[in-house]
N, C-alpha and C. Protein backbone atom coordinates (compact mmCIF):
# COMPACT_ATOMS: atom_id res chain seq x y z
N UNK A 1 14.81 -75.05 -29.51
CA UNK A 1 16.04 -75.43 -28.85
C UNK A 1 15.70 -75.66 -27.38
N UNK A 2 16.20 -76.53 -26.69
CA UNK A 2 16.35 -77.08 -25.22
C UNK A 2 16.74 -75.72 -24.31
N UNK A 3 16.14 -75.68 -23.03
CA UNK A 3 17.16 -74.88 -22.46
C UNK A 3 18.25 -75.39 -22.23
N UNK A 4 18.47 -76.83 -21.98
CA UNK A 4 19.96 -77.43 -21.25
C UNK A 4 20.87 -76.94 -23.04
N UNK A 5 20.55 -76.85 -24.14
CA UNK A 5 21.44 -76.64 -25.32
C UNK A 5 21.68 -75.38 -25.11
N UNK A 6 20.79 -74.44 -24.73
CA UNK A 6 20.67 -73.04 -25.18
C UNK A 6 21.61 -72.55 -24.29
N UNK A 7 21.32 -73.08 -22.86
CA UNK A 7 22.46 -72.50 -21.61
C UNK A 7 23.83 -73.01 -22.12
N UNK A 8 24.10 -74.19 -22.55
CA UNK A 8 25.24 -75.04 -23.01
C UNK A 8 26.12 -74.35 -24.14
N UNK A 9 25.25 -73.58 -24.97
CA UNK A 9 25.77 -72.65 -26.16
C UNK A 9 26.23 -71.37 -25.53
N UNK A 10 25.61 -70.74 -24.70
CA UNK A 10 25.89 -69.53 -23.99
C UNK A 10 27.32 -69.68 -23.35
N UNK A 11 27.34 -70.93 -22.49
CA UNK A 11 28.02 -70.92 -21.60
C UNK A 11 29.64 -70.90 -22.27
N UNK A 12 29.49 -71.87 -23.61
CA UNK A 12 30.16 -72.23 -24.71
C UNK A 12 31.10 -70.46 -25.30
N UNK A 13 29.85 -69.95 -25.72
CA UNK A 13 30.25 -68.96 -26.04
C UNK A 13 31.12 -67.71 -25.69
N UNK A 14 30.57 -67.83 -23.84
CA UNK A 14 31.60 -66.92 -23.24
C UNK A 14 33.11 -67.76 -23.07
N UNK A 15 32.91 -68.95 -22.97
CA UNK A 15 34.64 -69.45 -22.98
C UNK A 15 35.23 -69.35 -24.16
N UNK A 16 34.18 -69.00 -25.18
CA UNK A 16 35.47 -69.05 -26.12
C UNK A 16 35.39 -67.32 -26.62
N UNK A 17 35.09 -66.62 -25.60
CA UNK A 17 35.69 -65.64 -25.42
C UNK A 17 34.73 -64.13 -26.10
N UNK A 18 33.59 -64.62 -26.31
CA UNK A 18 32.37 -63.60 -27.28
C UNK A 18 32.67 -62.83 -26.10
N UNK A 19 31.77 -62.05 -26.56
CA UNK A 19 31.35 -60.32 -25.70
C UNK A 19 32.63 -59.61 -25.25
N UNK A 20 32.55 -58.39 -25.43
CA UNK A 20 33.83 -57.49 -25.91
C UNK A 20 34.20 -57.30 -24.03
N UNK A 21 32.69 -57.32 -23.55
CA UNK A 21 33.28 -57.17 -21.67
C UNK A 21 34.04 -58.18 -21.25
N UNK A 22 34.19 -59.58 -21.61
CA UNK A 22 34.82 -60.16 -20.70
C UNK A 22 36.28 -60.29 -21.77
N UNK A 23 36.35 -60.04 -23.11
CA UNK A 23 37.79 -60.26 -23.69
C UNK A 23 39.10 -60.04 -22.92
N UNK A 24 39.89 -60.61 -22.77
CA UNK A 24 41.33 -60.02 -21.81
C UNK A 24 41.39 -60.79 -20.48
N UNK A 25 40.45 -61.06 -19.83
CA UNK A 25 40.28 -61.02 -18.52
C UNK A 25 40.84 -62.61 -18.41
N UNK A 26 41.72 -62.40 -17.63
CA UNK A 26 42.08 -63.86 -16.61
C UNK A 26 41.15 -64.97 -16.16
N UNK A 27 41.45 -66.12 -16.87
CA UNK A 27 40.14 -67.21 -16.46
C UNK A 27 40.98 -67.84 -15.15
N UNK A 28 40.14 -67.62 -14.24
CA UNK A 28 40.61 -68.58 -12.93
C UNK A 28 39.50 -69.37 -13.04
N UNK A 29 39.04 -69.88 -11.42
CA UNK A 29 38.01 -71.32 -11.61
C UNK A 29 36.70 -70.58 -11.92
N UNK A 30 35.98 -71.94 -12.71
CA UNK A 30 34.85 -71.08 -13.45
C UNK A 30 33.98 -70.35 -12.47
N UNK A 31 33.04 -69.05 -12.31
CA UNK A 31 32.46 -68.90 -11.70
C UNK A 31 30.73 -69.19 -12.22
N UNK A 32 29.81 -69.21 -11.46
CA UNK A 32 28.45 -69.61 -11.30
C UNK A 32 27.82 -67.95 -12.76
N UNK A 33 27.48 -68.50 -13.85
CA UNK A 33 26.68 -67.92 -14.47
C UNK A 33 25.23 -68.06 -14.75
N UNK A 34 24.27 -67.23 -15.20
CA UNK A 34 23.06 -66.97 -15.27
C UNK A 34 22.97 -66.45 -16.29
N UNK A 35 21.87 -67.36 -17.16
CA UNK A 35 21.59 -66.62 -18.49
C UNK A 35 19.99 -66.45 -18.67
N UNK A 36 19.82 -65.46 -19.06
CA UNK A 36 18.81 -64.68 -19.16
C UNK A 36 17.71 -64.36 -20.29
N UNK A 37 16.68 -65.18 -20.83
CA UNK A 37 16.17 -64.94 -22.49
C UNK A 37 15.31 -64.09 -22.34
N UNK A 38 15.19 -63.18 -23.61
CA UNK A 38 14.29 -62.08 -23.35
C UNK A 38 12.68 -62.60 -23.73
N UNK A 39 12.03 -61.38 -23.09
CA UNK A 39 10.89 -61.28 -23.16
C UNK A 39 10.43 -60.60 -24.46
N UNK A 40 9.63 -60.86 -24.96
CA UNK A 40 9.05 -60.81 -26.78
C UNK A 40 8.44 -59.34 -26.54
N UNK A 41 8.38 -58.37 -27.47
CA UNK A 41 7.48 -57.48 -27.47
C UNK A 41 7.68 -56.35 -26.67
N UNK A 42 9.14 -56.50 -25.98
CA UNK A 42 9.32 -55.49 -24.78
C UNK A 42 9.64 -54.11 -25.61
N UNK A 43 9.70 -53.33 -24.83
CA UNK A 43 9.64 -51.85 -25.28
C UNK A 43 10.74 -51.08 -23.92
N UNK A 44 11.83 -50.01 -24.10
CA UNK A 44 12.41 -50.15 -22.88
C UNK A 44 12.94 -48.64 -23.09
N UNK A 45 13.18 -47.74 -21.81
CA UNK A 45 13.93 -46.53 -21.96
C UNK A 45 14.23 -46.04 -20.36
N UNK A 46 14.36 -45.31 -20.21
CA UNK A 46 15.04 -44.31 -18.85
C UNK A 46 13.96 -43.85 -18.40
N UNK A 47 13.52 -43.97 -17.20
CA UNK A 47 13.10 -43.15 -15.90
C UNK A 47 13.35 -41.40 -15.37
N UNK A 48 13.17 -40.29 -16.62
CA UNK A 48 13.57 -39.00 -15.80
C UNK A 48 14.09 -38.80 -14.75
N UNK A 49 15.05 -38.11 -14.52
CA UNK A 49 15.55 -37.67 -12.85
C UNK A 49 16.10 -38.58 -12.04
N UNK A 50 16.20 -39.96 -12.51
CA UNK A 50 16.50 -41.17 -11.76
C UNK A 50 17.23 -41.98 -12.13
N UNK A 51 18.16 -42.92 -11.84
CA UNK A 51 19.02 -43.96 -12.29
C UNK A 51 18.15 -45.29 -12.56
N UNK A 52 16.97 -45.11 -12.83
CA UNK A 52 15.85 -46.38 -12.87
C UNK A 52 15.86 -46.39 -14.75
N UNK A 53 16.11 -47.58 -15.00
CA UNK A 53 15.07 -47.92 -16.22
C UNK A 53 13.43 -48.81 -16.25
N UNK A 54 13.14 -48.70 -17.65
CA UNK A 54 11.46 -49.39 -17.51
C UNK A 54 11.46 -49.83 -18.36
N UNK A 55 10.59 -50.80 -18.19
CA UNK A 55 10.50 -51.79 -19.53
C UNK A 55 9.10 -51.97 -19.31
N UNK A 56 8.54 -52.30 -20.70
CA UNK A 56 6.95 -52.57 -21.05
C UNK A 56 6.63 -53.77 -21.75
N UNK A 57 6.07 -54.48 -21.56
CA UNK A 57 6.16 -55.84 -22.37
C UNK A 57 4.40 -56.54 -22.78
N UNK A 58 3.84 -56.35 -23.87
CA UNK A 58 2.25 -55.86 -23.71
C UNK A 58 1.81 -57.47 -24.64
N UNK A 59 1.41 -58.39 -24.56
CA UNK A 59 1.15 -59.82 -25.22
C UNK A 59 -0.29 -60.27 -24.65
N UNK A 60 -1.29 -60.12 -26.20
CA UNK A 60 -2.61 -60.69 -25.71
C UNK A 60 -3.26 -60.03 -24.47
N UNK A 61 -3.62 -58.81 -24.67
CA UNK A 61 -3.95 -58.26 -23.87
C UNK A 61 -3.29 -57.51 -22.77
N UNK A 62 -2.30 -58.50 -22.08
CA UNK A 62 -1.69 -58.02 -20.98
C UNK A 62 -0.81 -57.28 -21.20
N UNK A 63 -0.58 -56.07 -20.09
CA UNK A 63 0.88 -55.37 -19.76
C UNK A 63 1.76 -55.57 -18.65
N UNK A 64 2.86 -55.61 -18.83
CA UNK A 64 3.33 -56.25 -17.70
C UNK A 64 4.84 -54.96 -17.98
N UNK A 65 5.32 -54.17 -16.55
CA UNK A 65 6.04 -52.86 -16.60
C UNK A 65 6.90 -53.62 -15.14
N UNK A 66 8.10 -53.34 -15.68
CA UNK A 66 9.42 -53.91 -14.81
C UNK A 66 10.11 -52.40 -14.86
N UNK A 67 9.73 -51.59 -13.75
CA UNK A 67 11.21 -50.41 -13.14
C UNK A 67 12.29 -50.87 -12.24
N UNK A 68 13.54 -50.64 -12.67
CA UNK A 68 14.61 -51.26 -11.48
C UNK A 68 15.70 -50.14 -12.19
N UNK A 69 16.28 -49.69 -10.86
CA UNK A 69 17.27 -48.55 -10.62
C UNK A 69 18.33 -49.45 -10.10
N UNK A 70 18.45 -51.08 -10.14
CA UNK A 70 20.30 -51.25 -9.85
C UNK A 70 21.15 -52.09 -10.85
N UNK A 71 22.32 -52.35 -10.48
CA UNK A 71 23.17 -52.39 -11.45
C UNK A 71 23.60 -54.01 -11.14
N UNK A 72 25.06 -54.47 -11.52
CA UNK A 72 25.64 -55.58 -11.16
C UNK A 72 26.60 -55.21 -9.77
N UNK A 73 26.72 -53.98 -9.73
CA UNK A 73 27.84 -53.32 -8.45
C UNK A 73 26.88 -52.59 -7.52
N UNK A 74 25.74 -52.05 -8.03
CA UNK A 74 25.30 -51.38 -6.92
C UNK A 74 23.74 -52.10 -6.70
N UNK A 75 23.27 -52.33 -5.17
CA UNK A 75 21.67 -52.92 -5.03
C UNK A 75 21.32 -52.02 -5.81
N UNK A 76 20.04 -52.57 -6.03
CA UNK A 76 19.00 -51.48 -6.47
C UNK A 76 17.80 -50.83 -5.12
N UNK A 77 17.50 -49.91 -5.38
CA UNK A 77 16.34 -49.12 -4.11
C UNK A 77 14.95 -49.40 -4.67
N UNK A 78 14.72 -49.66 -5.86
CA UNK A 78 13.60 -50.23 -6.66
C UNK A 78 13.55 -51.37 -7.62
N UNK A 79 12.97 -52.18 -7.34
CA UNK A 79 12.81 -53.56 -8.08
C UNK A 79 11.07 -53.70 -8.28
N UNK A 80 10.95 -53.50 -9.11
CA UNK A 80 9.13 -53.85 -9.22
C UNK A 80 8.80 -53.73 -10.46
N UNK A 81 7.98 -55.24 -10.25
CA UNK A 81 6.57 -55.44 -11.44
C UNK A 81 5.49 -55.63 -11.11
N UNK A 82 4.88 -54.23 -12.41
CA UNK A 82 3.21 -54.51 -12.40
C UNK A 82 2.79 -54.70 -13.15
N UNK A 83 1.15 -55.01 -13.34
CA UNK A 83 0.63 -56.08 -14.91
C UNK A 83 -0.83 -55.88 -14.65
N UNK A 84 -1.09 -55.86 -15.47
CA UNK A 84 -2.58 -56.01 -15.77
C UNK A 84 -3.05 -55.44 -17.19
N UNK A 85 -4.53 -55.97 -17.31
CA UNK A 85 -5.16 -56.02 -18.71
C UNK A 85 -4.65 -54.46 -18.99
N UNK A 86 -4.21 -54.48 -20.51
CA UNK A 86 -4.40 -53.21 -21.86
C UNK A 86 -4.98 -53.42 -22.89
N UNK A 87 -4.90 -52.18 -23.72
CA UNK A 87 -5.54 -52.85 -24.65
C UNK A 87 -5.04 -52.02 -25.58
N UNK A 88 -3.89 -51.33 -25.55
CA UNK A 88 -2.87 -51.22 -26.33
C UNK A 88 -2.49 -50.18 -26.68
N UNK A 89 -3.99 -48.87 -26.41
CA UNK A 89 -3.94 -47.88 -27.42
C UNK A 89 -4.14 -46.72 -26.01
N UNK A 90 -5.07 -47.11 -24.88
CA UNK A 90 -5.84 -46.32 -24.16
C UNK A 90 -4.83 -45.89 -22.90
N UNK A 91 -5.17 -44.71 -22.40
CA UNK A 91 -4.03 -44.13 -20.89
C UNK A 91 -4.75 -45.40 -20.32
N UNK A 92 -3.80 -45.77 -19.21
CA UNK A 92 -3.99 -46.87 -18.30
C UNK A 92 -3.42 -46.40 -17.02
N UNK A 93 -3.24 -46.95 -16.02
CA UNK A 93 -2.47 -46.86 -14.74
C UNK A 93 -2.64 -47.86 -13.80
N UNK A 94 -1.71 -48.21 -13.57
CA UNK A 94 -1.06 -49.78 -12.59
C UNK A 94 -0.42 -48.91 -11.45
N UNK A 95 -0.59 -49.76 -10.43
CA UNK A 95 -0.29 -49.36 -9.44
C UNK A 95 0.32 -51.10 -8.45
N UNK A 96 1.27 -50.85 -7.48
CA UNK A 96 1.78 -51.98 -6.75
C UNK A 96 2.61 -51.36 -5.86
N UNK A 97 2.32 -51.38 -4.50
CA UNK A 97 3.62 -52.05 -3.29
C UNK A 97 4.03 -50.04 -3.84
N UNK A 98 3.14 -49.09 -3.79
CA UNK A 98 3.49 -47.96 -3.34
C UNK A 98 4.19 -47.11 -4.79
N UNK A 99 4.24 -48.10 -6.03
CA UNK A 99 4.74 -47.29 -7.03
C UNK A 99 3.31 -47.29 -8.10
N UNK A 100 3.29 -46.05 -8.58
CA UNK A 100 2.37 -45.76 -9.73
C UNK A 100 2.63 -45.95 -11.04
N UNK A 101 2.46 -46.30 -12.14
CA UNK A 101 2.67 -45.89 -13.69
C UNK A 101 1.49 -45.18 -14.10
N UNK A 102 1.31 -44.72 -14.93
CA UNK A 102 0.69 -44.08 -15.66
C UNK A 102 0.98 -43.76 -16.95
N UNK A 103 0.36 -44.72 -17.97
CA UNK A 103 0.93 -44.82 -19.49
C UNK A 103 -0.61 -43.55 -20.08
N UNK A 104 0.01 -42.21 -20.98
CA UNK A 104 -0.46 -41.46 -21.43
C UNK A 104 -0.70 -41.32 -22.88
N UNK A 105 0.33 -41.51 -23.24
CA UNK A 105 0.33 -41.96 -24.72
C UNK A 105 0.95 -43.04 -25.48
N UNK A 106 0.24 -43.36 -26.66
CA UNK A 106 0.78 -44.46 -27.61
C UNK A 106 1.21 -43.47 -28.93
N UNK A 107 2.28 -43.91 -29.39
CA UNK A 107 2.79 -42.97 -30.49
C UNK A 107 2.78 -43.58 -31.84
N UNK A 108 3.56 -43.32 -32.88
CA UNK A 108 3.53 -43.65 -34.03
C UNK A 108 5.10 -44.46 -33.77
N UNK A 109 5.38 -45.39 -34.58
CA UNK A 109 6.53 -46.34 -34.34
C UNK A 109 6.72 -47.42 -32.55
N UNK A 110 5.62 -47.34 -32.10
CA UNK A 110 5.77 -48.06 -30.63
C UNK A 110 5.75 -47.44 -29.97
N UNK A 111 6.43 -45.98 -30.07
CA UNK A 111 6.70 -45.51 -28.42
C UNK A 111 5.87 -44.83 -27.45
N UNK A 112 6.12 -44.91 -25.99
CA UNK A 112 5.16 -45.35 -25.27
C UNK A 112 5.22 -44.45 -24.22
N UNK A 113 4.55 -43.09 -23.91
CA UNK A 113 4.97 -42.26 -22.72
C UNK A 113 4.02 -42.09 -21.73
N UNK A 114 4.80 -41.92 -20.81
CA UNK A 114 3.96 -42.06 -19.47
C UNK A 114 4.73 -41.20 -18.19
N UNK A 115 4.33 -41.49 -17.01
CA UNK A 115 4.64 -41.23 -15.53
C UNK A 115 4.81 -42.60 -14.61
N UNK A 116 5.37 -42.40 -13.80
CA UNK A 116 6.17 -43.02 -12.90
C UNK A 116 6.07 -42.52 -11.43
N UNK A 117 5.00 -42.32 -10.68
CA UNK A 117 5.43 -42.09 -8.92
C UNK A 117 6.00 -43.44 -8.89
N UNK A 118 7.56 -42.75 -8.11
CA UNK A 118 8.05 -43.33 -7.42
C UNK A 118 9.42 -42.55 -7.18
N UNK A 119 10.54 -42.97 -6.48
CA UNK A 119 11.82 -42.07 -6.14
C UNK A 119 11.36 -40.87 -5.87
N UNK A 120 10.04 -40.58 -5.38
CA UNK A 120 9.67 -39.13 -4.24
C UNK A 120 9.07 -38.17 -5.49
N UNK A 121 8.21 -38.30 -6.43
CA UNK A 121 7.56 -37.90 -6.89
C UNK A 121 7.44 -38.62 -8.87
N UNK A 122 6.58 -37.60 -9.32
CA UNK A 122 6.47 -38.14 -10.65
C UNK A 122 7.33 -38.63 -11.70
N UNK A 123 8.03 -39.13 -12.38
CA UNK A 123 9.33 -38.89 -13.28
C UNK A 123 8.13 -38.75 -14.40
N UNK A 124 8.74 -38.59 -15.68
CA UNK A 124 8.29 -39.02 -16.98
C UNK A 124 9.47 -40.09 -18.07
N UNK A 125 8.56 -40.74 -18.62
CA UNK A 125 9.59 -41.74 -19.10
C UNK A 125 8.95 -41.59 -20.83
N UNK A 126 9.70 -42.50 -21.69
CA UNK A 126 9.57 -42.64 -22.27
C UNK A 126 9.73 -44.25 -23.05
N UNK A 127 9.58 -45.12 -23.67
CA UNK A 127 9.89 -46.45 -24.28
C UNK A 127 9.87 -46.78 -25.32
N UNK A 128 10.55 -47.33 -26.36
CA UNK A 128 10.50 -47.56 -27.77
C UNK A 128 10.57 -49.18 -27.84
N UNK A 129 10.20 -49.97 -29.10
CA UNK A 129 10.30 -51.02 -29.07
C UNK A 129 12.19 -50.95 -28.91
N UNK A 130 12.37 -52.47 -29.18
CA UNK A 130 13.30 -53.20 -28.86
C UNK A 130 14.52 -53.77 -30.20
N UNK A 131 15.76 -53.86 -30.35
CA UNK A 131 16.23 -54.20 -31.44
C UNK A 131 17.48 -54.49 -30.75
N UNK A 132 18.02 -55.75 -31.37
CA UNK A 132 19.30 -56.07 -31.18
C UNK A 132 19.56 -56.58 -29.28
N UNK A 133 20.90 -55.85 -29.06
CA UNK A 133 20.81 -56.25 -27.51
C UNK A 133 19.11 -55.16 -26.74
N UNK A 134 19.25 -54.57 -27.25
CA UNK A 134 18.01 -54.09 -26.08
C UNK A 134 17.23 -55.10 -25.76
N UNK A 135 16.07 -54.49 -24.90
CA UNK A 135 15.00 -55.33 -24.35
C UNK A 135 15.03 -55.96 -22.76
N UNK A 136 14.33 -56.58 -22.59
CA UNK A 136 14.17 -57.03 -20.96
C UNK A 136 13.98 -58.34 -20.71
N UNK A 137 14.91 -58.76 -20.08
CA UNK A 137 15.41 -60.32 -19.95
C UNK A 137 15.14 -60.61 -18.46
N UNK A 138 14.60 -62.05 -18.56
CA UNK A 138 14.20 -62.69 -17.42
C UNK A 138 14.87 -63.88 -16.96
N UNK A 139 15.02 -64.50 -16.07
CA UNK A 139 15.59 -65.88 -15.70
C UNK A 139 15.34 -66.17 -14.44
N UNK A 140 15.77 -67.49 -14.12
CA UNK A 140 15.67 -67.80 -12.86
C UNK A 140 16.15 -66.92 -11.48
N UNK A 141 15.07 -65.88 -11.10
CA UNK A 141 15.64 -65.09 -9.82
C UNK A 141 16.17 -63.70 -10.61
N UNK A 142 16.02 -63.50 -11.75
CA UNK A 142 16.72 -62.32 -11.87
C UNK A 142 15.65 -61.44 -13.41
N UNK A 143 16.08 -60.21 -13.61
CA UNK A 143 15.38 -59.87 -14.10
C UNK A 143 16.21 -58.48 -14.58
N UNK A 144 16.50 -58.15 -15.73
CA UNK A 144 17.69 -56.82 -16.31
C UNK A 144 16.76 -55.99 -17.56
N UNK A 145 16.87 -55.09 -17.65
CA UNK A 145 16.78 -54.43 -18.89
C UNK A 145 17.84 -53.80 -19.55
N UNK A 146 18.12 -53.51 -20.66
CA UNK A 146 19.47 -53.56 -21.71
C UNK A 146 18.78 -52.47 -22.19
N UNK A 147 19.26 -51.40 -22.37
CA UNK A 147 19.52 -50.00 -23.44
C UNK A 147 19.68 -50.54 -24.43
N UNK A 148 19.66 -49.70 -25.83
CA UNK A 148 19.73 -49.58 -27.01
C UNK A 148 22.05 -49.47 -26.67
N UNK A 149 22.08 -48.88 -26.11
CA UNK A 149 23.62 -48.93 -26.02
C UNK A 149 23.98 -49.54 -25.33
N UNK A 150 23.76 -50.65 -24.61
CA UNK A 150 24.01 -51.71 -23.88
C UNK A 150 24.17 -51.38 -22.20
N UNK A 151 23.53 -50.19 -21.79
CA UNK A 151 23.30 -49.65 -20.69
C UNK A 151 22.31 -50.82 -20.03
N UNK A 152 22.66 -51.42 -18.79
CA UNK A 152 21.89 -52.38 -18.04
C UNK A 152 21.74 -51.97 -16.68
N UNK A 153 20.29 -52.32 -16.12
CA UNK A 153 19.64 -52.16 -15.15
C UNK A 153 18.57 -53.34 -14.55
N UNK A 154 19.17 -53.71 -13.40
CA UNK A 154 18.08 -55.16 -12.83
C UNK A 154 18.60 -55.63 -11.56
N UNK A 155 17.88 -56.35 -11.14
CA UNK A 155 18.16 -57.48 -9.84
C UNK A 155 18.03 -58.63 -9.88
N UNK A 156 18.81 -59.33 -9.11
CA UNK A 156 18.56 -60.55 -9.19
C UNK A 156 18.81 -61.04 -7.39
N UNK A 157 18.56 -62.37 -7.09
CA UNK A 157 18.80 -62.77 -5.66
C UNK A 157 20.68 -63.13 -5.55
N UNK A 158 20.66 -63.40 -4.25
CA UNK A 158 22.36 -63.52 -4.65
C UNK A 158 23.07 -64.81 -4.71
N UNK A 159 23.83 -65.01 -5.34
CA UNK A 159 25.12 -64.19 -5.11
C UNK A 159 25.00 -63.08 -6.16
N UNK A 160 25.76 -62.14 -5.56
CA UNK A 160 25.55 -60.80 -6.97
C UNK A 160 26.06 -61.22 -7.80
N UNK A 161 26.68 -61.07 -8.94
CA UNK A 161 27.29 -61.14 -10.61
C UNK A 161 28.13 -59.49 -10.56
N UNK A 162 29.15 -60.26 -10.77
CA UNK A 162 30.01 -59.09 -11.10
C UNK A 162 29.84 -57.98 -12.06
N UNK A 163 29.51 -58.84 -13.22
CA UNK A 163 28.89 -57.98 -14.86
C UNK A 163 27.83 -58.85 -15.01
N UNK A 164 27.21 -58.23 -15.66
CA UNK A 164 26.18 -58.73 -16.35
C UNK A 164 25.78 -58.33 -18.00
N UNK A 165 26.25 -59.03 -19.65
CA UNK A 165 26.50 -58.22 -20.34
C UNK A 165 25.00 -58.97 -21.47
N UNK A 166 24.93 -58.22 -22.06
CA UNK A 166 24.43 -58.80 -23.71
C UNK A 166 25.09 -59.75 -24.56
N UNK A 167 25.02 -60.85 -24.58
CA UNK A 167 25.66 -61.61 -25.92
C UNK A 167 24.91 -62.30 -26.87
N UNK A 168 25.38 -62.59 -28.29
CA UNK A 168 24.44 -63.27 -29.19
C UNK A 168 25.35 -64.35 -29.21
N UNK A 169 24.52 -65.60 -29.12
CA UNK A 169 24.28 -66.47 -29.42
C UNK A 169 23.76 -67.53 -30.19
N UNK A 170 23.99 -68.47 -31.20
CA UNK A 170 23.45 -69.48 -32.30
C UNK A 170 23.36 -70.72 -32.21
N UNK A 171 22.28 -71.29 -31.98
CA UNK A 171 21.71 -72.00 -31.80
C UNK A 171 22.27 -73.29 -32.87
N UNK A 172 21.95 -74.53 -32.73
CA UNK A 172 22.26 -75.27 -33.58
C UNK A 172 21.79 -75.89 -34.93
N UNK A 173 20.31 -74.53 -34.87
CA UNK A 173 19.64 -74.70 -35.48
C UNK A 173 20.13 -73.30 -36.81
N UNK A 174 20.84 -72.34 -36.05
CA UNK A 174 21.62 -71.04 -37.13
C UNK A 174 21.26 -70.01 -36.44
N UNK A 175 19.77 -70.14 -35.71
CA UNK A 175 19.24 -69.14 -35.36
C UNK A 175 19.93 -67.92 -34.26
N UNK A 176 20.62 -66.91 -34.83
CA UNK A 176 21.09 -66.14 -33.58
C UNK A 176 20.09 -65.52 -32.63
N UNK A 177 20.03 -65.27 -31.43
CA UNK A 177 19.73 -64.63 -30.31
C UNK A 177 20.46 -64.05 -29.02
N UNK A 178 19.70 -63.07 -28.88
CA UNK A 178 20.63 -62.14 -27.87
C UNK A 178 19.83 -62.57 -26.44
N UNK A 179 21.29 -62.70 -25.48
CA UNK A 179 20.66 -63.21 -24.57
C UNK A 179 21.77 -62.31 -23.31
N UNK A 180 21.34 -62.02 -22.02
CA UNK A 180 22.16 -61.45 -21.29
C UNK A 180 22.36 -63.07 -20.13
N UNK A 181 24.26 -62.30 -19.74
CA UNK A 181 24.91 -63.59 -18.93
C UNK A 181 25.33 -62.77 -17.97
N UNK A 182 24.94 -63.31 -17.07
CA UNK A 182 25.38 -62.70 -15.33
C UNK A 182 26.56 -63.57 -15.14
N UNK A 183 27.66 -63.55 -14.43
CA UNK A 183 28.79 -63.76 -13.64
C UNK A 183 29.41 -63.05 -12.61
């Protein structure tokens, strides 16, 4: 599918009213949306002690780890990605711009535990693969991760977005996909 179809279906979709966040709400003039397709393979959970989530996203070698502690209402105090070679199974540690990871273990079913310097000392986290709305979505300027309960965490440049939610979407081909829409 095209992106100009795929954005066109999205855009489609919230006017005719999908996702349970915007149902009810008063349409005045349209405002500027952003849609967001996820990244394959991501793995995603909570930051200990902190309002940060993490996401892990590991393809052909590479790892690539997105922490961000803000919302659609509040900045975030942390926005950062780091990346470099894995190899899937072994402790690793990435480091960037003053924050640490440190991935410790690989588990049985995906999940993925580690450490985190950053927010003034170690956290411990944890990550599981991805299903349904979860996972970690990228787009032009912006970048969110989605909970298993539709809990979201990311930044983007501005203008801010009021919400920012999960919706599925079908393609014209049948194919559904979950995609997050900023407004």
């Amino acid at each position: 599918m095209t992106r100009t179809r795929f954005v066109a279906i999205a855009v489609a979709a919230l006017a005719a009213g999908l996702g349970s966040s915007f149902a009810g709400e008063a349409r005045s003039a349209p405002e500027p949306q952003i849609v967001l397709k996820p990244i394959q393979h991501s793995r995603v959970g909570r930051v200990e002690g902190t309002q940060a989530f993490i996401a892990l996203s590991f393809q052909r070698g590479r790892l690539r780890a997105y922490v961000c502690d803000g919302t659609a209402r509040r900045r975030h105090t942390l926005s950062q990605w780091l990346e470099g070679a894995w190899d899937g199974r072994s402790p690793r540690t990435l480091a960037r711009a003053g924050v640490t990871l440190r991935i410790e273990a690989v588990e049985g079913g995906g999940r993925v535990r580690g450490r985190l310097w950053a927010f003034g000392g170690p956290h411990r986290f944890a990550v599981v693969p991805t299903t349904g709305p979860a996972g970690l979505y990228e787009g032009r300027g912006a970048t969110w991760i989605v909970l298993a309960g539709r809990s979201v965490r990311g930044a983007m440049v501005d203008p801010r977005p009021k919400r920012c939610v999960p919706v599925v979407v079908t393609g014209s081909d049948g194919k559904q996909e979950w995609v997050v829409v900023c407004r």
